[in-house]
Protein backbone atom coordinates (compact mmCIF):
# COMPACT_ATOMS: atom_id res chain seq x y z
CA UNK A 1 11.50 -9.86 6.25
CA UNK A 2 12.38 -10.47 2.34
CA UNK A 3 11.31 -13.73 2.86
CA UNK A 4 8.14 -13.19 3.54
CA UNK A 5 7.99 -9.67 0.97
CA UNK A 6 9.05 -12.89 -1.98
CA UNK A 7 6.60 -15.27 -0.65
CA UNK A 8 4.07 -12.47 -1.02
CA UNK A 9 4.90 -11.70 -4.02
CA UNK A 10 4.65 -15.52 -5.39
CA UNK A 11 1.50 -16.28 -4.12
CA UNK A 12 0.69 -13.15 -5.86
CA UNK A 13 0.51 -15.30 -8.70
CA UNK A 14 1.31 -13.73 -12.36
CA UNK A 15 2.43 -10.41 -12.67
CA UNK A 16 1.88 -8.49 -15.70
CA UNK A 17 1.82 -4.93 -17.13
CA UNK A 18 -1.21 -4.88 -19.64
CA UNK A 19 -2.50 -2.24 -21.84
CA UNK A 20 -5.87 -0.74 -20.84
CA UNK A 21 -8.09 -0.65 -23.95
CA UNK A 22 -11.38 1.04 -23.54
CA UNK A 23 -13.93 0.33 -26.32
CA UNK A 24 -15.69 3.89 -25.64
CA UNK A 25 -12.86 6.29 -25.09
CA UNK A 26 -11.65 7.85 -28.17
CA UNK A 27 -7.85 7.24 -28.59
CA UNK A 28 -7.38 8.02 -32.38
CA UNK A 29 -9.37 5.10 -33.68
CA UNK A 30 -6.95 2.48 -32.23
CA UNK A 31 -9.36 1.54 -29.66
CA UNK A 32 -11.06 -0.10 -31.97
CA UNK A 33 -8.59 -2.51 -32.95
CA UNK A 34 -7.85 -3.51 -29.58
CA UNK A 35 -4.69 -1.21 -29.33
CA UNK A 36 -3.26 1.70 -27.40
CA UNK A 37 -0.63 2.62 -29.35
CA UNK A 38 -0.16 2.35 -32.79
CA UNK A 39 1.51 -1.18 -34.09
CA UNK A 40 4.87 -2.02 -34.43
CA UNK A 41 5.58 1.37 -31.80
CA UNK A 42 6.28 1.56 -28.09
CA UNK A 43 6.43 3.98 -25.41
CA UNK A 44 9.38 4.40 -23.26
CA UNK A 45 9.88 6.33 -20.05
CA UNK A 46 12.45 7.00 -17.71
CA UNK A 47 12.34 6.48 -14.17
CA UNK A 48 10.46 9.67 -12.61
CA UNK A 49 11.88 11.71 -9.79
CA UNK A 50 11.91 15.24 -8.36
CA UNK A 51 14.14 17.87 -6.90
CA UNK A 52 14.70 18.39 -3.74
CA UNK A 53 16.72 20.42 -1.76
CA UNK A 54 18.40 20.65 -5.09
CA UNK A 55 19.02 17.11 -5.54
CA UNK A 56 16.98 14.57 -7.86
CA UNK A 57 15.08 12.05 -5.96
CA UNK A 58 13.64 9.18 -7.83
CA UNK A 59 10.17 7.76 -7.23
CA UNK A 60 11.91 4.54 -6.82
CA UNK A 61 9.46 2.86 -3.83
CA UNK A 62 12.74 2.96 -1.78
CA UNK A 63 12.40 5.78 -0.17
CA UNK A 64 11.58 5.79 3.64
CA UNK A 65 11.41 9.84 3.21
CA UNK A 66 8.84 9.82 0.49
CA UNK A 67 5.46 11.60 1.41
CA UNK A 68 3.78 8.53 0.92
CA UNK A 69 6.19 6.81 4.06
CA UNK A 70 6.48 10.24 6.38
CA UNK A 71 2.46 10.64 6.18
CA UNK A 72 1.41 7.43 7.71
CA UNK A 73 0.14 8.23 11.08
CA UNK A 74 0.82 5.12 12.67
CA UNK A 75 3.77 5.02 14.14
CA UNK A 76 3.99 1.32 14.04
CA UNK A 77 2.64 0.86 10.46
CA UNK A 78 5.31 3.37 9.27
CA UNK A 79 8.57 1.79 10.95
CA UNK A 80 6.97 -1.54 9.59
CA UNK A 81 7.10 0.23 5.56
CA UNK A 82 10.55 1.73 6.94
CA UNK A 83 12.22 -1.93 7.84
CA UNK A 84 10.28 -3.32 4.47
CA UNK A 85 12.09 -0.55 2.54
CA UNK A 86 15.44 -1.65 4.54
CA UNK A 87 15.32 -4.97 4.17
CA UNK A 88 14.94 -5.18 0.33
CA UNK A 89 17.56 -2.48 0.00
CA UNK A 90 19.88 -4.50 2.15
CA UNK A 91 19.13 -7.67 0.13
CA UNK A 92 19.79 -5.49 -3.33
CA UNK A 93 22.86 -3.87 -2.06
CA UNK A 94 24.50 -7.40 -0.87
CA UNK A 95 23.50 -8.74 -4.69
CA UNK A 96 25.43 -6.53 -6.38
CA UNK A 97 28.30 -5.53 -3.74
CA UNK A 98 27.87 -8.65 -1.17
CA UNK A 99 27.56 -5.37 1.01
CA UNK A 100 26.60 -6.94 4.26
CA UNK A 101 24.52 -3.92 5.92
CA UNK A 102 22.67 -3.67 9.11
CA UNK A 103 18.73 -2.20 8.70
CA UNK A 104 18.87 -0.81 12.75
CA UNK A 105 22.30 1.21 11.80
CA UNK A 106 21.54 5.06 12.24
CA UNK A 107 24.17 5.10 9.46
CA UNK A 108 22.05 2.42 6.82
CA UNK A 109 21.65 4.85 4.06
CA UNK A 110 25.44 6.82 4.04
CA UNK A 111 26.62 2.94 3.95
CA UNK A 112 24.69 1.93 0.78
CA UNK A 113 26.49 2.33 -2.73
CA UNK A 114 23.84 1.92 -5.08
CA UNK A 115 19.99 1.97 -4.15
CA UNK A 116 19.70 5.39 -2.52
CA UNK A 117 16.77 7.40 -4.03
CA UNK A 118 19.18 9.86 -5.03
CA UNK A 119 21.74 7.89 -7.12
CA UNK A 120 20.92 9.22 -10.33
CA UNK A 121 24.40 7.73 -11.93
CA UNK A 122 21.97 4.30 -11.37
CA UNK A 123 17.76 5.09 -11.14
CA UNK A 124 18.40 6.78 -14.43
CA UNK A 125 18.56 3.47 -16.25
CA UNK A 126 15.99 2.36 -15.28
CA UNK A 127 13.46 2.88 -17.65
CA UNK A 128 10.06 0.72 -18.74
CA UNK A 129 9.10 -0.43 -22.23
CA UNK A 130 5.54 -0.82 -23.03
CA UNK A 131 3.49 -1.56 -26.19
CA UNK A 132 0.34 -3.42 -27.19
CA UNK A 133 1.36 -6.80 -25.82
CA UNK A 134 1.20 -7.99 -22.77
CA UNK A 135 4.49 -7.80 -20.29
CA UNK A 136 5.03 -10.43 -18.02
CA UNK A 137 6.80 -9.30 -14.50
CA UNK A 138 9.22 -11.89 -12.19
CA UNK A 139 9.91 -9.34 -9.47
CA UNK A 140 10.37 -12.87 -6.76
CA UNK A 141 12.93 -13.51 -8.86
CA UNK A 142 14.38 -10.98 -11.09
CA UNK A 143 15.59 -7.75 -9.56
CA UNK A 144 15.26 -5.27 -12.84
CA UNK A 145 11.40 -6.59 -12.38
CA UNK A 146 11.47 -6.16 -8.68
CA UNK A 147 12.42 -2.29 -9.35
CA UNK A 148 9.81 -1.54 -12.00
CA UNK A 149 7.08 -2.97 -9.83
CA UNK A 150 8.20 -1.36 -6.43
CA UNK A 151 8.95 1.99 -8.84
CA UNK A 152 5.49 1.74 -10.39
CA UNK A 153 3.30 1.60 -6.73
CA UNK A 154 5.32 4.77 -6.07
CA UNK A 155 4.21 6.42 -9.06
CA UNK A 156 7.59 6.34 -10.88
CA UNK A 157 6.44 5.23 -14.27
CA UNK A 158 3.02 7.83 -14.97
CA UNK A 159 2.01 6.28 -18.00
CA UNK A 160 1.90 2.70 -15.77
CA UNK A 161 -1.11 2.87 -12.78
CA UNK A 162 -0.76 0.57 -9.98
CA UNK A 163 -4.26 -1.45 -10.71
CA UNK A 164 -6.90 -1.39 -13.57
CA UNK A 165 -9.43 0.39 -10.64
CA UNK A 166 -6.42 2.88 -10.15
CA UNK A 167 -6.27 3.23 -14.19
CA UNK A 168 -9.79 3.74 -14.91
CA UNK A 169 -10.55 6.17 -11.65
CA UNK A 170 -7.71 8.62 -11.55
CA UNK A 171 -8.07 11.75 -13.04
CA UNK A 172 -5.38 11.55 -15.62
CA UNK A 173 -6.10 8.51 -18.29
CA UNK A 174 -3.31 6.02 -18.56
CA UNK A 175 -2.85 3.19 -20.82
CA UNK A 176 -1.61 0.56 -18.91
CA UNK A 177 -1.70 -0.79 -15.45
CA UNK A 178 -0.04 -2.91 -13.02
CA UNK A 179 -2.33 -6.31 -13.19
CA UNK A 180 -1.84 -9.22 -10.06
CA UNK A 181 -3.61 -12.38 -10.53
CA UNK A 182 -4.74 -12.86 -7.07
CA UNK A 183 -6.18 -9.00 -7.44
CA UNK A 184 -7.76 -9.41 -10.60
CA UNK A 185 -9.49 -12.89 -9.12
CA UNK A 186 -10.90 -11.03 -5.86
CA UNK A 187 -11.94 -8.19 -8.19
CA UNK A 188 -13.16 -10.21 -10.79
CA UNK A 189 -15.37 -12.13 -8.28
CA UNK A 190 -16.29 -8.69 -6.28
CA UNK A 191 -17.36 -7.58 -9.81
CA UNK A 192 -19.80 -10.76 -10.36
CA UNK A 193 -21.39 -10.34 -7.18
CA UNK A 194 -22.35 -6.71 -7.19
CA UNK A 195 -23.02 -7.42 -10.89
CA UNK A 196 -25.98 -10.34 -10.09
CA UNK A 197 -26.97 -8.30 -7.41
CA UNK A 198 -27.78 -4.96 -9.56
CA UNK A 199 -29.11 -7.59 -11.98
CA UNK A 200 -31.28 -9.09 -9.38
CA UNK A 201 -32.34 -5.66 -8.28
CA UNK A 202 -33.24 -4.55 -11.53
CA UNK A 203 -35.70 -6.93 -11.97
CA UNK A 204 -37.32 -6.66 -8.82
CA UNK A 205 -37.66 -2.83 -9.45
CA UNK A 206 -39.51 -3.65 -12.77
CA UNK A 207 -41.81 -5.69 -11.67
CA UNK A 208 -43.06 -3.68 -9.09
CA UNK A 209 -42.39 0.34 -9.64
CA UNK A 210 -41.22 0.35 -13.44
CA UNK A 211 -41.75 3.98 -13.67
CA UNK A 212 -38.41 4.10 -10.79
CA UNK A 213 -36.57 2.73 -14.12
CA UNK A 214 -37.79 5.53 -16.05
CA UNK A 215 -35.87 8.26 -13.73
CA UNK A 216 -33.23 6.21 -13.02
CA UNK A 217 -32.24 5.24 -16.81
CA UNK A 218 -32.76 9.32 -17.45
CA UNK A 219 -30.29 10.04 -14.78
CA UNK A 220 -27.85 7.27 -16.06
CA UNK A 221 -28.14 7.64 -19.94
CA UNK A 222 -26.34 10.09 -21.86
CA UNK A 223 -29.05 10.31 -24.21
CA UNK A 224 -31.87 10.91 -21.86
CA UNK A 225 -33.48 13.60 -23.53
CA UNK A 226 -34.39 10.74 -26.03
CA UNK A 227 -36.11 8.59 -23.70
CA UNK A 228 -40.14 9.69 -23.59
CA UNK A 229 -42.90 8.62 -21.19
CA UNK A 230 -43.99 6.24 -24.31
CA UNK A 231 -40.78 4.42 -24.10
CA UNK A 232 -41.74 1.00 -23.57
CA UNK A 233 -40.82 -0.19 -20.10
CA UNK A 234 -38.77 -3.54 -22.02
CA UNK A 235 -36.35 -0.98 -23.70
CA UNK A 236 -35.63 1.08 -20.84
CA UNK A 237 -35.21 -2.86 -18.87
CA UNK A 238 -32.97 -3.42 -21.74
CA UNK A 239 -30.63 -0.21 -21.79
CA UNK A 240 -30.10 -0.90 -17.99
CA UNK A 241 -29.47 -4.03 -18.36
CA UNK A 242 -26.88 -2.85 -21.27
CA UNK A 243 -25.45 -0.81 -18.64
CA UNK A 244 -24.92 -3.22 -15.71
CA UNK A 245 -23.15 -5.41 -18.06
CA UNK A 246 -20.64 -2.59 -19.49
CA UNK A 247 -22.18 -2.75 -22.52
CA UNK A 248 -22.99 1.25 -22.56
CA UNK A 249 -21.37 4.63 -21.83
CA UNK A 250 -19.54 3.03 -18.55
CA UNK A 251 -17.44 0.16 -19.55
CA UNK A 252 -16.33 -0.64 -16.04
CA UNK A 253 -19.38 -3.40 -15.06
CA UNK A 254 -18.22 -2.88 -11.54
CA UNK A 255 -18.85 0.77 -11.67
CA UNK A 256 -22.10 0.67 -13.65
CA UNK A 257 -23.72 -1.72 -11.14
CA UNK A 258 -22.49 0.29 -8.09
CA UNK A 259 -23.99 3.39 -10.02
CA UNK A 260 -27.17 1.61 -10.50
CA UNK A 261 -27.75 0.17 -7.13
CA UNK A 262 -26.81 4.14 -5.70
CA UNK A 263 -29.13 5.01 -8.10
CA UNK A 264 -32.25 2.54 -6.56
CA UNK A 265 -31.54 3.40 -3.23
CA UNK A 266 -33.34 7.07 -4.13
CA UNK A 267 -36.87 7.55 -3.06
CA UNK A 268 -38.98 8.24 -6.07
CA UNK A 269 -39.36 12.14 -5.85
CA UNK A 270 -35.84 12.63 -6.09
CA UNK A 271 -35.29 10.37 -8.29
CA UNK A 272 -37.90 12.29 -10.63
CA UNK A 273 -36.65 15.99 -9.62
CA UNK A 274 -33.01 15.23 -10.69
CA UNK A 275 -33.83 13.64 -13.67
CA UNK A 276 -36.34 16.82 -14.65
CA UNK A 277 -33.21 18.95 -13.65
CA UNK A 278 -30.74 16.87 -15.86
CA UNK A 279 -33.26 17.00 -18.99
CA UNK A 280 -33.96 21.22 -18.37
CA UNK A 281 -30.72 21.74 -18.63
CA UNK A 282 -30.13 19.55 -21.90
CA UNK A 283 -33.29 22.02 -23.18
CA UNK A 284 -32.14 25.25 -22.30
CA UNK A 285 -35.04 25.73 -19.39
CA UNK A 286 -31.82 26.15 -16.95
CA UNK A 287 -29.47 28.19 -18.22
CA UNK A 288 -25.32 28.67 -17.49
CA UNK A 289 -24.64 32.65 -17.50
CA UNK A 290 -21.24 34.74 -17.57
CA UNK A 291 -21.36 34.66 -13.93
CA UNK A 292 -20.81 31.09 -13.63
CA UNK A 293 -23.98 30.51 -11.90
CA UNK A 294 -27.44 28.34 -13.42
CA UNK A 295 -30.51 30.35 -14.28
CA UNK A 296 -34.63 28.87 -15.03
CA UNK A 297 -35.18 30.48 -18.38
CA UNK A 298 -36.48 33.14 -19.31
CA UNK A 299 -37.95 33.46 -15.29
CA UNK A 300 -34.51 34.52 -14.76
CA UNK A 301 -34.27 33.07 -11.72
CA UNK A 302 -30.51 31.88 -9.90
CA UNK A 303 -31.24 28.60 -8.83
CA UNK A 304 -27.26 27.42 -8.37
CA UNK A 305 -23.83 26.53 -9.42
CA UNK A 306 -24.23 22.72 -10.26
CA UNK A 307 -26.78 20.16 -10.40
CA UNK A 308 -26.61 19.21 -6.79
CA UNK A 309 -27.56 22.89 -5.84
CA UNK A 310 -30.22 23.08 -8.36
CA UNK A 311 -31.80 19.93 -6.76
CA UNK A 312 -31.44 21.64 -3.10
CA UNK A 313 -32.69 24.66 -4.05
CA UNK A 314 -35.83 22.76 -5.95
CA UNK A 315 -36.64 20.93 -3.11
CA UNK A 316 -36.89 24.17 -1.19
CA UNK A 317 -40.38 24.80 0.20
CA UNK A 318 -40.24 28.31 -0.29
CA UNK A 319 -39.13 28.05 -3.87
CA UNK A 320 -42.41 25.69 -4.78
CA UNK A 321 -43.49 27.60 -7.66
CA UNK A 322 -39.99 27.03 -9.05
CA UNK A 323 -40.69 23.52 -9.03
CA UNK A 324 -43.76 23.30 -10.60
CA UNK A 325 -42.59 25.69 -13.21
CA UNK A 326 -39.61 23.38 -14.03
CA UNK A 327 -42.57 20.49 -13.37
CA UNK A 328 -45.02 21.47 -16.10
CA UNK A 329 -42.56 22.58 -18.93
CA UNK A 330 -40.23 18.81 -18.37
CA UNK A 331 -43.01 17.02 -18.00
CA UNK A 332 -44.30 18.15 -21.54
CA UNK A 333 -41.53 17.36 -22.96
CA UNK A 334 -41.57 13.87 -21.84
CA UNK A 335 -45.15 13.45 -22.74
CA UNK A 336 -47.75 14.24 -20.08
């Protein structure tokens, strides 16, 4: 079994910690510079681990009674992760003790000295160094490497996310990630294709219902309100394109195309109703009151909690005069 977990890892390829430098996200001025933390500093944090039953527990990876382990419903999958867990343990623990242990022993864990997820004498060492530069990760190899890998996919270094999709999606901004050449290729060539294909799309689109651009680049764009029915159809081509290519608000290319191609797949009169909805409420036609609900203006009239509502509620036939209401005083604006 470690056999095969090292040959994994090697054909893995390079494994590297990088800093995650987004152009667009404010992070005191350094992200210009190509930085995440100011030079000549680093950031260092401990192994992280929780109490339990009061006893620390460290988010180690090595833990067959981790949440992550206990919650796959499989039974087969999970006594798969349990002798995985086992077998590198029992590989560590004959390293550094030539403790010869047995992974089928009921009695595996009270028989290992050093890797049980609640040593803290020896997880509390463990700690990860990180700074502008690039860190290069042997975990075939090196065991302190092997650790901070298997402790990072468990979520034992926050400030570390387990991929650059992981980094860039979660909820909680992080400024480096876990990077695997043989994930970064498949990603990197997943990227290119839905890339050419929004690309592709785009220009289909403008050549034969350009005014589908208009709503969609409303919808997309930050700065829709600026963006008038006498915007000429190359610049709103142009600011799409922009945006397929990262080159706009969303610097993630394969997250811009996906959100253009979800985007096309919109009939026209939705397309136009949410964008009318996203501009009213830029212009104070739909209004947020105390109660935490949207209002037309000055009509006075609840139409919903969020956007989504606002569009169901629009699309209501019984709330028609609503629509052309919000119709007539958006469409103004634009130009008509």
């Amino acid at each position: 079994m470690y056999e095969e977990l090292k040959e994994r890892l090697e054909k893995a390829g390079t494994i590297t910690i990088k800093p995650n430098v987004r152009p667009n996200v404010p992070n005191m001025g350094l992200e210009n510079y190509g930085m995440v933390v100011f030079p000549g500093t680093n950031q260092m944090e401990p192994m992280a681990c929780i109490e339990q039953n009061g006893k620390l527990r460290y988010l180690n990876g090595l833990d067959e009674t981790a949440p992550e382990v206990k919650g796959i419903k499989d039974e087969e999958k999970r006594n798969a992760k349990i002798k995985e867990i086992r077998t590198i343990v029992k590989m560590l623990e004959f390293e550094k003790h030539y403790n010869e242990l047995d992974i089928e022993d009921p009695q595996f864990w009270s028989k290992v000295q050093t890797y049980k997820p609640n040593n803290q004498e020896f997880w509390s060492t463990i700690t990860l160094t990180c700074d502008n530069g690039t860190i290069h990760l042997d975990p075939a190899n090196k065991t302190e490497d092997l650790l901070k890998v298997l402790a990072i996919e468990a979520g034992g270094f926050p400030c570390v996310a387990k991929s650059r999709e992981d980094c860039e999606s979660g909820i909680k901004a992080r400024k480096w990630y876990l990077d695997r050449q043989i994930d970064s290729a498949t990603n990197k060539a997943s990227t290119s294709k839905i890339k050419n294909k929004a690309l592709a799309v785009l220009t289909q689109i403008s050549e034969e219902k350009p005014r589908k651009l208009f709503y969609i680049i409303k919808l997309i764009s930050p700065n829709s309100m600026q963006i008038k029915n006498n915007t000429l159809p190359d610049v709103i081509y142009d600011m799409l394109d922009q945006h397929i290519n990262g080159m706009a608000n969303e610097t993630n290319i394969k997250a811009a195309s996906q959100q253009f191609m979800d985007y096309t797949k919109l009939d026209m009169k939705e397309l136009k109703i949410r964008s009318m909805i996203k501009d009213a409420t830029f212009y104070k036609f739909i209004i947020l009151k105390g109660d935490g609900l949207l209002y037309m203006s000055p009509e006075n009239v609840m139409v919903g909690r969020n956007p989504s509502e606002i569009y169901e509620f629009m699309i209501n036939p019984a709330n028609e005069d609503m629509l052309s209401v919000l119709k007539e005083k958006v469409e103004k604006i634009w130009g008509n």
